[in-house]
Structure formats: structure tokens, C-alpha cells
C-alpha atoms as a PDB file:
ATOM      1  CA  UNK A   1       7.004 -43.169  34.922  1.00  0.00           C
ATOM      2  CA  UNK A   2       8.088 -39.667  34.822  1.00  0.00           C
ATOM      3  CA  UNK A   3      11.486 -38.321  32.957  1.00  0.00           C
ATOM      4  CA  UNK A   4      12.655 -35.052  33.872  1.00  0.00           C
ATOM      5  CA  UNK A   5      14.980 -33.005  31.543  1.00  0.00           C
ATOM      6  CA  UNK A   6      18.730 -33.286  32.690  1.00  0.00           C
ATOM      7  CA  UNK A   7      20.662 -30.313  32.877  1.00  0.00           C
ATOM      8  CA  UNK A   8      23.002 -30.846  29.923  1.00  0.00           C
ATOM      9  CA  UNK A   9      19.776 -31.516  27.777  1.00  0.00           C
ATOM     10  CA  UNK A  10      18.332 -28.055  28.932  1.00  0.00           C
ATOM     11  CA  UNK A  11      21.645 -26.291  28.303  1.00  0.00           C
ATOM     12  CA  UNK A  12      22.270 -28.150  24.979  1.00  0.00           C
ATOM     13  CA  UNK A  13      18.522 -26.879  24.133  1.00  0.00           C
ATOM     14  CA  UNK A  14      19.415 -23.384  24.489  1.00  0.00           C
ATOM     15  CA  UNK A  15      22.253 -23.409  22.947  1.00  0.00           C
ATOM     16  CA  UNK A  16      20.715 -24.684  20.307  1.00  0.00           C
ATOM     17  CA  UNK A  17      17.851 -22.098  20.082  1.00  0.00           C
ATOM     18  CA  UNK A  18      20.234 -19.411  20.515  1.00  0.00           C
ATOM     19  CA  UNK A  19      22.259 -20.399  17.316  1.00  0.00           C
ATOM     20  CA  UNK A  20      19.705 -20.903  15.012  1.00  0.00           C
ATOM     21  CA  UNK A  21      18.562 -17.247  16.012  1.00  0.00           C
ATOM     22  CA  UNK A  22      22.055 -15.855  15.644  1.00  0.00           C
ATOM     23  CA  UNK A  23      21.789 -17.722  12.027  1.00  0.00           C
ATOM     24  CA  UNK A  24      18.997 -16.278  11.058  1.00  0.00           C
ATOM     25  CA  UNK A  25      19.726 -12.768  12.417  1.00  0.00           C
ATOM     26  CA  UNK A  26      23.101 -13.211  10.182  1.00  0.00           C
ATOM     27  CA  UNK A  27      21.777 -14.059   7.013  1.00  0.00           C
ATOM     28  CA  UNK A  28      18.830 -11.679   7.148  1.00  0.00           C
ATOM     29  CA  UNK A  29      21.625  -9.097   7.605  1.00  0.00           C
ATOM     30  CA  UNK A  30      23.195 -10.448   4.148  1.00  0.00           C
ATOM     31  CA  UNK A  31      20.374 -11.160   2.009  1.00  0.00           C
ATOM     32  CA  UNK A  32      18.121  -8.307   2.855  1.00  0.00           C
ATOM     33  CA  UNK A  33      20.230  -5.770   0.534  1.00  0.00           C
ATOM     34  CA  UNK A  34      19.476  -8.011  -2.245  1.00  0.00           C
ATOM     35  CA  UNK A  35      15.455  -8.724  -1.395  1.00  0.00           C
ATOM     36  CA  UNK A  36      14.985  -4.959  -1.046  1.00  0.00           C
ATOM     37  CA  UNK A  37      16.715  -4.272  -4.254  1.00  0.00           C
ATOM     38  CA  UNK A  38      14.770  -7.114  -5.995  1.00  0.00           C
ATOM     39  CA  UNK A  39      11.577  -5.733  -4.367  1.00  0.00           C
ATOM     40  CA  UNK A  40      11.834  -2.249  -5.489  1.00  0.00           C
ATOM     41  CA  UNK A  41      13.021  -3.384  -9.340  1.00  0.00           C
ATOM     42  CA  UNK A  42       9.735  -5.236  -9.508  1.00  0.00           C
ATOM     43  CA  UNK A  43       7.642  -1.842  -8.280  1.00  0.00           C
ATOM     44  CA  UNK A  44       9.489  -0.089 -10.907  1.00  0.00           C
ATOM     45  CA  UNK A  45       8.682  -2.418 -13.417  1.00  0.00           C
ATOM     46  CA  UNK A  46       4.854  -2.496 -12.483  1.00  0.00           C
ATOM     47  CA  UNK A  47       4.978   1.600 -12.311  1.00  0.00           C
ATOM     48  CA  UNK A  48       6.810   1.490 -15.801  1.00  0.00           C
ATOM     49  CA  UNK A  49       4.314  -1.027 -17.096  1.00  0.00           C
ATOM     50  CA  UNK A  50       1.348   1.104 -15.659  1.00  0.00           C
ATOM     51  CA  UNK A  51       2.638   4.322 -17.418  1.00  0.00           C
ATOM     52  CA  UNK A  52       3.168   2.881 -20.539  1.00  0.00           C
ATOM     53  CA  UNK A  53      -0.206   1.612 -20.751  1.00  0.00           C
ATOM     54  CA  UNK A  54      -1.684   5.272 -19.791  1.00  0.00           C
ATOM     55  CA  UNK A  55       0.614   6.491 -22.659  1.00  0.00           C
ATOM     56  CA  UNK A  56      -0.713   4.414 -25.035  1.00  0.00           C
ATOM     57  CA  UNK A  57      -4.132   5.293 -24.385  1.00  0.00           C
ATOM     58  CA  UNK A  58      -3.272   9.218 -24.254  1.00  0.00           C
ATOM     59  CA  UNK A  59      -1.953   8.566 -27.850  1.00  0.00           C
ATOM     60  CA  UNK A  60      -4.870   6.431 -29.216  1.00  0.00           C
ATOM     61  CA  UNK A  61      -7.548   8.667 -27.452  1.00  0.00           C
ATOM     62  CA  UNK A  62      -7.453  11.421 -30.533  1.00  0.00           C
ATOM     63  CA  UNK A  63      -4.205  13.136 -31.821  1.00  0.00           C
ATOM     64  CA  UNK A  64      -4.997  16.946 -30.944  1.00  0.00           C
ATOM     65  CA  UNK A  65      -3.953  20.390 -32.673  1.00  0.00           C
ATOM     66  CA  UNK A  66      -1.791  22.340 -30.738  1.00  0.00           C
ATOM     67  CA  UNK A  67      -3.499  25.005 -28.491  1.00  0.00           C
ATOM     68  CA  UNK A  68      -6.767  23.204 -28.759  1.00  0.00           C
ATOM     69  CA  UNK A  69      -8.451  22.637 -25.310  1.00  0.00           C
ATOM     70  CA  UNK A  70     -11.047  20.234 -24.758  1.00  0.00           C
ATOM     71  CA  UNK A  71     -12.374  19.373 -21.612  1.00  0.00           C
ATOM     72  CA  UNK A  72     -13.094  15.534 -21.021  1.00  0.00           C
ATOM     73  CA  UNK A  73     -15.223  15.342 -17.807  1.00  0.00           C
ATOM     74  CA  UNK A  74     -18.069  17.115 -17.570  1.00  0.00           C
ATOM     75  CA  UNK A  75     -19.332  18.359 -13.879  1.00  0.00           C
ATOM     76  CA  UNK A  76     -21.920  17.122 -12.101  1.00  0.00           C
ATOM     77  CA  UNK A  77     -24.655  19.804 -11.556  1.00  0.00           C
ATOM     78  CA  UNK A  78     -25.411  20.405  -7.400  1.00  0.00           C
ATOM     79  CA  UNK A  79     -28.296  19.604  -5.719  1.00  0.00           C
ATOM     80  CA  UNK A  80     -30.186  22.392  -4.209  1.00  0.00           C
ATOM     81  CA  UNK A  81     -31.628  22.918  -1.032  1.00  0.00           C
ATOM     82  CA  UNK A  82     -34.547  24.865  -2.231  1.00  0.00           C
ATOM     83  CA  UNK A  83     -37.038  21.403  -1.541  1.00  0.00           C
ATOM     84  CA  UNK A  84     -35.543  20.539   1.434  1.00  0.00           C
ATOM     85  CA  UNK A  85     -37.893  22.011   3.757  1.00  0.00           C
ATOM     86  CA  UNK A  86     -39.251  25.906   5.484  1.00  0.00           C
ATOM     87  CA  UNK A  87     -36.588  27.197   8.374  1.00  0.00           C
ATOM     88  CA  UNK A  88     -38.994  27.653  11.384  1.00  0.00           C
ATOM     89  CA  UNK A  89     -37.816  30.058  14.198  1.00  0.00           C
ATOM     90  CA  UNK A  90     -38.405  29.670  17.348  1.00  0.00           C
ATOM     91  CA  UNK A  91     -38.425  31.054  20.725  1.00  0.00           C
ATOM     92  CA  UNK A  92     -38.083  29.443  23.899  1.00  0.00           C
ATOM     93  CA  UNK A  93     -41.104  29.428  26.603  1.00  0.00           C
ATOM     94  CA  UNK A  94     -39.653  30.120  30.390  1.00  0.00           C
END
């Protein structure tokens, strides 16, 4: 036995869906101020945290005298091409 949908129900439905979008369009328009807010105090917190943290290990690293320089990476040397192989030249044959 087949019921079909009557028209009320299918215009009640809609209405329906078309509220709860409206709803949620509404609040998202009210509490988004305070989610972005709460959202960026968090990032600043982690950033703070972060460079507090790289602070602290500038300071326990080694107190240095002023105008002393030290340098604390030191550079990789290059590899040459000198093994890589003999540059043949070549003509081409017609």
C-alpha cells in the first residue's frame, strides 16, 4: 500500500527546513565574534608560550660579554664536481 506525501506535509517540511537554516545562519552571525576572539586568544597564548620557552633557552645557553661574536652553526662544506665524470664534445655526423 503506497502513501504519498500530502501537500500540507510537503509545505510544513519546508518550512521547517527553511527555519532551522535561518536559525543557524542567525546565531552563527552572533556567536562567531566571540569564537574568533576565543580562537585568536588561544594562538596568542601558544605564540607567547613558544617564545618564552626560546627565551629561556637563549638565557640558559651561556651568558655572553658584550661585543663577543660567536657563531653557532657551522657550514656544511660543498660537494665538488671534480669526480663526477670527463665533458666529451661532440659533433654531429650528417
Amino acid at each position: 500500500m503506497l502513501q504519498f506525501a500530502s501537500a500540507t506535509g510537503l509545505v510544513r517540511m519546508i518550512l521547517i527546513i527553511l527555519l532551522v537554516y535561518f536559525g543557524i545562519k542567525i546565531l552563527a552571525r552572533l556567536f562567531s565574534p566571540f569564537l574568533i576572539r576565543f580562537v585568536a586568544k588561544k594562538a596568542e597564548q601558544r605564540f607567547g608560550d613558544q617564545f618564552g620557552q626560546f627565551q629561556k633557552q637563549q638565557e640558559q645557553a651561556k651568558p655572553k660579554k658584550e661585543g663577543e661574536v660567536s657563531i653557532d652553526k657551522i657550514p656544511k662544506k660543498k660537494a665538488s664536481n671534480k669526480d663526477v665524470g670527463d665533458y666529451v664534445d661532440f659533433e654531429e655526423i650528417d
